[in-house]
PDB file of N, CA and C in Angstrom:
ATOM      1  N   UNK A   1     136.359 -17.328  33.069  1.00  0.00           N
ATOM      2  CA  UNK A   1     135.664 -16.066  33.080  1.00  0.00           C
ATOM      3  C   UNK A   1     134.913 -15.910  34.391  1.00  0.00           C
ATOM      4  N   UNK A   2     134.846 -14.811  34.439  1.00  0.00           N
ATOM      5  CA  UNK A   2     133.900 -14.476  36.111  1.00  0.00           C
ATOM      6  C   UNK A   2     132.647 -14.482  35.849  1.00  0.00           C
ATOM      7  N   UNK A   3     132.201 -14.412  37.184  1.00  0.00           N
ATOM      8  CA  UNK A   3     130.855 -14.398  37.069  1.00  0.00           C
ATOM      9  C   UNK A   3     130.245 -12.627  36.667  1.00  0.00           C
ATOM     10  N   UNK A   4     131.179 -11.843  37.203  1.00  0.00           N
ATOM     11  CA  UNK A   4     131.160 -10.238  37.322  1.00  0.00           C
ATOM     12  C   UNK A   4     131.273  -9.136  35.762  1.00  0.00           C
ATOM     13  N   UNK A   5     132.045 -10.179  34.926  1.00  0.00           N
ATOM     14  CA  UNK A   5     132.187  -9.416  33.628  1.00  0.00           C
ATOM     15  C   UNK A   5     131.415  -9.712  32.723  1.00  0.00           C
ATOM     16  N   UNK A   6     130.397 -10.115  32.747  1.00  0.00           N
ATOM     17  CA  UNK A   6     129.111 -10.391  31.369  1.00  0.00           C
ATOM     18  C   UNK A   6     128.043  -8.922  32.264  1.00  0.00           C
ATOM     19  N   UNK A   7     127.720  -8.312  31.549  1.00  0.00           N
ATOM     20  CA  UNK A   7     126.687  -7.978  32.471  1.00  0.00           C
ATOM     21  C   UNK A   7     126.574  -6.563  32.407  1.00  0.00           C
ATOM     22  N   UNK A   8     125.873  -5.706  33.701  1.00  0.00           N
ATOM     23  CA  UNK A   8     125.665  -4.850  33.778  1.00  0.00           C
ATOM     24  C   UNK A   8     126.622  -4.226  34.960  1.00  0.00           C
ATOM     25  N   UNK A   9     127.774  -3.284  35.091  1.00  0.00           N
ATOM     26  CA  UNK A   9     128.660  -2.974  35.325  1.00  0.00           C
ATOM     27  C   UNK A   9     127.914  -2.543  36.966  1.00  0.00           C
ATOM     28  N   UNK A  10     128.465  -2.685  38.127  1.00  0.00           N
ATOM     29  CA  UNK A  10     128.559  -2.429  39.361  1.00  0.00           C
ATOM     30  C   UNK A  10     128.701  -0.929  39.568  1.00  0.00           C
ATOM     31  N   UNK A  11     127.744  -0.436  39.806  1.00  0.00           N
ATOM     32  CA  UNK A  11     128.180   1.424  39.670  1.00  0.00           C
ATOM     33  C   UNK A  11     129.105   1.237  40.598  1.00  0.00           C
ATOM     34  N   UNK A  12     130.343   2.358  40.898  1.00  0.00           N
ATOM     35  CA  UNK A  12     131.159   3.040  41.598  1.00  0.00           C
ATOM     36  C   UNK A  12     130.516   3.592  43.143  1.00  0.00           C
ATOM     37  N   UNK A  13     130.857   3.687  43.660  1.00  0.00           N
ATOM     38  CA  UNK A  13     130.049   4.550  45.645  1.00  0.00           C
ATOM     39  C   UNK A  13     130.798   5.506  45.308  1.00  0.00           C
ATOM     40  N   UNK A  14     130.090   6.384  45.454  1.00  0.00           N
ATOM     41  CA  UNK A  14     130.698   8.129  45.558  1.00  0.00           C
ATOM     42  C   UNK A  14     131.105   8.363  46.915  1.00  0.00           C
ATOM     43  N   UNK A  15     131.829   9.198  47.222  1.00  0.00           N
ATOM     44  CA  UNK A  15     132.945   9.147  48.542  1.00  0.00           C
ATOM     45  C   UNK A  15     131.472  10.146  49.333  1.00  0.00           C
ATOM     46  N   UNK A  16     131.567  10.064  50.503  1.00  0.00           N
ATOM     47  CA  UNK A  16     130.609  10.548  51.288  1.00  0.00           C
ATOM     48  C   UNK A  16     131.384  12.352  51.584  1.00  0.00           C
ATOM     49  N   UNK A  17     129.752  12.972  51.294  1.00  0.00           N
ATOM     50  CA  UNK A  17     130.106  14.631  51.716  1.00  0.00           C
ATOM     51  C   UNK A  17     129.986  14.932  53.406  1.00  0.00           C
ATOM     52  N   UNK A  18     130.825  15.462  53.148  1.00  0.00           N
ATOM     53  CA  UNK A  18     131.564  16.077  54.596  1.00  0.00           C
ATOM     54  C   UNK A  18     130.306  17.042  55.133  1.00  0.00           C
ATOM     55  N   UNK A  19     129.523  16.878  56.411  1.00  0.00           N
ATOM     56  CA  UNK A  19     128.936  17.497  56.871  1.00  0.00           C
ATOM     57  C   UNK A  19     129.807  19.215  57.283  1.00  0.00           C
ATOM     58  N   UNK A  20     128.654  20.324  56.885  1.00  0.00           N
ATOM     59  CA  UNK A  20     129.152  21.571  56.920  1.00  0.00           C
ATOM     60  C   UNK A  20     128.933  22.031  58.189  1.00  0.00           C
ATOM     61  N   UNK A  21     129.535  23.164  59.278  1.00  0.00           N
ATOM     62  CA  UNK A  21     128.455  23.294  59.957  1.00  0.00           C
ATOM     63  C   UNK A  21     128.452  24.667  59.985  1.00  0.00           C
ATOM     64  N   UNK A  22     127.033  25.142  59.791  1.00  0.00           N
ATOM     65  CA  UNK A  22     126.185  26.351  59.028  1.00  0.00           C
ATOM     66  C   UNK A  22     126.099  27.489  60.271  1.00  0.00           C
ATOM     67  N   UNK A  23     126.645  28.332  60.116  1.00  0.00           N
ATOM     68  CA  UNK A  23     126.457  29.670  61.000  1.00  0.00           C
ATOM     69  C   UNK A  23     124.992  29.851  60.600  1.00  0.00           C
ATOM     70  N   UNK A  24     125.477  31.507  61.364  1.00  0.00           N
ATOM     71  CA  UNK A  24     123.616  32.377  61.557  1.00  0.00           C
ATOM     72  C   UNK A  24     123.354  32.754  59.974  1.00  0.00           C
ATOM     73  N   UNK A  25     124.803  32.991  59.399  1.00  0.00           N
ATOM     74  CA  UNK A  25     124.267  33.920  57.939  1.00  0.00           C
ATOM     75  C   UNK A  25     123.896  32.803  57.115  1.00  0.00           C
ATOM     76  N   UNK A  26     124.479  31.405  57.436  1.00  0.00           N
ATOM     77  CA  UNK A  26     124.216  30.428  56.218  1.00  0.00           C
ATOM     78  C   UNK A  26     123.091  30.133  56.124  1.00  0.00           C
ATOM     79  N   UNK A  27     122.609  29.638  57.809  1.00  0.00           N
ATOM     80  CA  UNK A  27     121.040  29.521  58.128  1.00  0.00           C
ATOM     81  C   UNK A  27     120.038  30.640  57.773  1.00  0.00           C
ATOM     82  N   UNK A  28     119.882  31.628  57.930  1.00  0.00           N
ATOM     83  CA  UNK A  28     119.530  32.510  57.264  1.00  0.00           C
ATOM     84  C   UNK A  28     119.612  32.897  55.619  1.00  0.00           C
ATOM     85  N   UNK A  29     120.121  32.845  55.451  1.00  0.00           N
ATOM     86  CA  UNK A  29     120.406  33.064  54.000  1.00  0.00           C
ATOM     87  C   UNK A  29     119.033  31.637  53.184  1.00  0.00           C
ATOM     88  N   UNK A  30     119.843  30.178  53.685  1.00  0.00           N
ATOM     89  CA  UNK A  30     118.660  29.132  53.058  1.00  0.00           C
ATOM     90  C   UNK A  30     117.243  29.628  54.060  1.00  0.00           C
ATOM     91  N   UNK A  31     116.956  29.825  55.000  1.00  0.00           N
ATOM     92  CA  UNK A  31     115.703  30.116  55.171  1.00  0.00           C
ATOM     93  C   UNK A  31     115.230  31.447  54.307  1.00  0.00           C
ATOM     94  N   UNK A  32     115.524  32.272  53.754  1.00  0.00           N
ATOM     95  CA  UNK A  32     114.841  33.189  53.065  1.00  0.00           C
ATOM     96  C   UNK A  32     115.055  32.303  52.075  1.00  0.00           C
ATOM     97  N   UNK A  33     115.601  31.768  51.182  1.00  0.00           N
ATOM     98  CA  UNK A  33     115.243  31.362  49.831  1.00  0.00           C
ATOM     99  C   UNK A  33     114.263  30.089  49.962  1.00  0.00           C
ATOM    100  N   UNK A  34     114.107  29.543  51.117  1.00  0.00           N
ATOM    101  CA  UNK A  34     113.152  28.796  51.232  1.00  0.00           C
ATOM    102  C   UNK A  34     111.694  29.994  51.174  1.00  0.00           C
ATOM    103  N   UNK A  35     111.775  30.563  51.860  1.00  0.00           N
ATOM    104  CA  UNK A  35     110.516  31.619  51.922  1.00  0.00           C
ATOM    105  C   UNK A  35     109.893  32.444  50.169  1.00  0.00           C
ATOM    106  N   UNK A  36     111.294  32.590  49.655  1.00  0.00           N
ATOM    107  CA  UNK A  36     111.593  33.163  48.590  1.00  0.00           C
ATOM    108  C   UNK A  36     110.722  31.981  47.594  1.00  0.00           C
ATOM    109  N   UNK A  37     111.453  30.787  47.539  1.00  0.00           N
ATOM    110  CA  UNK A  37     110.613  29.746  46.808  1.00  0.00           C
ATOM    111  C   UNK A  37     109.291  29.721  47.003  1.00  0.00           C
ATOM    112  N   UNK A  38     108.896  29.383  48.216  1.00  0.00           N
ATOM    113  CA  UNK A  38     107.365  29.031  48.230  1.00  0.00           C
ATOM    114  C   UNK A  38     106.402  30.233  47.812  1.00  0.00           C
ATOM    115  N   UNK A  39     107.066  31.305  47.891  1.00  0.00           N
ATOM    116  CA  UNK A  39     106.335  32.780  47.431  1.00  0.00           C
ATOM    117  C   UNK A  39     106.137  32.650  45.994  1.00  0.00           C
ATOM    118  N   UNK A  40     106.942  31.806  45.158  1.00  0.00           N
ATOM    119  CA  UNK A  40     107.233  31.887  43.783  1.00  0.00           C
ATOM    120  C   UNK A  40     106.073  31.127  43.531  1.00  0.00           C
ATOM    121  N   UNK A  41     106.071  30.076  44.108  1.00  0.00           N
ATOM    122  CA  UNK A  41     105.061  28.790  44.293  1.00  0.00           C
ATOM    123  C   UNK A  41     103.899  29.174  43.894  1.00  0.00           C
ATOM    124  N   UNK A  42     103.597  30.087  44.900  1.00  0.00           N
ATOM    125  CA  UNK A  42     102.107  30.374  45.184  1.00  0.00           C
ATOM    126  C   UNK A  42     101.536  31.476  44.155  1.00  0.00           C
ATOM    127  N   UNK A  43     102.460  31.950  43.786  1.00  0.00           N
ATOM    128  CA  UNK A  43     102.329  33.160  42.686  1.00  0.00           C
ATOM    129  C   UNK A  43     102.188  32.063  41.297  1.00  0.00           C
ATOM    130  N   UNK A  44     103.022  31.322  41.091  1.00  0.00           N
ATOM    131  CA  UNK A  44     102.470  30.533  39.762  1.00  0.00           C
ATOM    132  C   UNK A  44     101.126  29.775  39.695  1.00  0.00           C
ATOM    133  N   UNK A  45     101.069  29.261  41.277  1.00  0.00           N
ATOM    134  CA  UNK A  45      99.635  28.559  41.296  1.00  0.00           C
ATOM    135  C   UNK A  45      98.611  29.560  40.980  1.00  0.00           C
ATOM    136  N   UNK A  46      98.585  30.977  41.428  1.00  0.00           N
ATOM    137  CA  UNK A  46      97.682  32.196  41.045  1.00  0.00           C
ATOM    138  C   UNK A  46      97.238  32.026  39.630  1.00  0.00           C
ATOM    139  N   UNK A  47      98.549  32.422  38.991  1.00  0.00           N
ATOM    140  CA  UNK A  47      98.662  32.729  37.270  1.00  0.00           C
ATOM    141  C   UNK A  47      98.352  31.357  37.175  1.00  0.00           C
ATOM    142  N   UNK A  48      98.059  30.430  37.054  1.00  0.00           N
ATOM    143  CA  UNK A  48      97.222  29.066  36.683  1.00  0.00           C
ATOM    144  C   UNK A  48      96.200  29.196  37.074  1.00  0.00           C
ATOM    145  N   UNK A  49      95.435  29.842  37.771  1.00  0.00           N
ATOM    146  CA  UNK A  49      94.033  29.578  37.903  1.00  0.00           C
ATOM    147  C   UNK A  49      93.498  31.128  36.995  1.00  0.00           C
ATOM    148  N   UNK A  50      94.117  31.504  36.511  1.00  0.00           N
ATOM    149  CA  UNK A  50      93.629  32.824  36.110  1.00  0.00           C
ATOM    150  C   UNK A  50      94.106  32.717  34.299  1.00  0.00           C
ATOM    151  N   UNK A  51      94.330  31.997  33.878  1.00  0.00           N
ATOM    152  CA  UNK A  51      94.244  31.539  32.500  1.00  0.00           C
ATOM    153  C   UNK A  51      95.890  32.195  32.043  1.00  0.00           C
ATOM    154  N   UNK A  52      95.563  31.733  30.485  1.00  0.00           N
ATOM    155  CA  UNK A  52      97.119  32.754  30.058  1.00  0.00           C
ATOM    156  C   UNK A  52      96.865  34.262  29.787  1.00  0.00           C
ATOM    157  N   UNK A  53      97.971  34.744  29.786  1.00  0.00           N
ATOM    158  CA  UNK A  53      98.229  36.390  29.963  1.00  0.00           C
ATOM    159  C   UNK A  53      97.830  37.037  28.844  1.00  0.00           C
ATOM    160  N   UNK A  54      97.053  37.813  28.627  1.00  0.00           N
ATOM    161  CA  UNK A  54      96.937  38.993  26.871  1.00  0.00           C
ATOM    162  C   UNK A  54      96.395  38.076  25.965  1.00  0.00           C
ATOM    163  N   UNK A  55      97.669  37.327  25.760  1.00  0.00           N
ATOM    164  CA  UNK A  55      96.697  36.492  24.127  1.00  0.00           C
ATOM    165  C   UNK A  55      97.402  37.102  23.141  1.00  0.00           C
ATOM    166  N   UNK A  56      98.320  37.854  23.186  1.00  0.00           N
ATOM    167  CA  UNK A  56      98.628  39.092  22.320  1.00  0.00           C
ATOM    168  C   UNK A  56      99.870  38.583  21.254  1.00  0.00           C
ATOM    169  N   UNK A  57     100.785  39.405  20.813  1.00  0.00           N
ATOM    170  CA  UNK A  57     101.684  38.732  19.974  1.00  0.00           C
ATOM    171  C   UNK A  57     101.879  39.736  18.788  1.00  0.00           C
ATOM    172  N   UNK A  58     102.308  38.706  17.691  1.00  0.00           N
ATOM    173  CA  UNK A  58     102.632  39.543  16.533  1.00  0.00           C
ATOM    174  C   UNK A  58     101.082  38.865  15.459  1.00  0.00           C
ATOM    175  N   UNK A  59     100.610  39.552  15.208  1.00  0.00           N
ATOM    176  CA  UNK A  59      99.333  39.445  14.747  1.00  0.00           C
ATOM    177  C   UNK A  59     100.125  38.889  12.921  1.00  0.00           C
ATOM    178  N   UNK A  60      99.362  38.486  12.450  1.00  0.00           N
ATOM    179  CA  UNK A  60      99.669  37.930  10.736  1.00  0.00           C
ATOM    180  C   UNK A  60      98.267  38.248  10.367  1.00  0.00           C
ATOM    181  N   UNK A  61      98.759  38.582   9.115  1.00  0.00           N
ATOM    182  CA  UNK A  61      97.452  39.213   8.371  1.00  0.00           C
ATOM    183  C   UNK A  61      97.262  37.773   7.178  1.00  0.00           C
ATOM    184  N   UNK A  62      95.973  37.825   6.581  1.00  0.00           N
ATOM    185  CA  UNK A  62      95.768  37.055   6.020  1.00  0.00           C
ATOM    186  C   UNK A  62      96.473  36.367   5.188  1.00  0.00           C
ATOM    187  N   UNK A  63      97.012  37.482   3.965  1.00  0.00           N
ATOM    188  CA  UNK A  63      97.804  37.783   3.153  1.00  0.00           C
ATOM    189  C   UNK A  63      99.002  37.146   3.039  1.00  0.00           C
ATOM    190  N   UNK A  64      99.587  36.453   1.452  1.00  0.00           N
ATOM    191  CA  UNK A  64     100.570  36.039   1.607  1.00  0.00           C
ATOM    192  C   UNK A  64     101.427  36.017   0.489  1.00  0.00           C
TER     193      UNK A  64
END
């Protein structure tokens, strides 16, 4: 028996990705969604310092 087959299996190497190379629209395109993200960012950090929204809902009455 080997030393290799008791055990915890040797992951696989994934084949290496092929570098792309990115025009003006590609570059552009990820820089606005980078801009796009951090805008999102900063807007959730807002709504966290400002508590939760309404409070509101479907109200239940005592009654049952």
């Amino acid at each position: 028996m080997s030393g290799r087959q008791g055990g915890k299996a040797k992951p696989l190497k994934a084949p290496k990705k092929e570098k792309k190379d990115l025009d003006d629209a590609d570059l552009e395109f990820k820089e606005r969604q980078k801009k796009e993200a951090a805008e999102r960012k900063a807007l959730a950090e807002q709504a966290k310092k400002k508590g939760p929204l309404g409070g509101g809902g479907i109200k239940k009455s005592g009654k049952k």
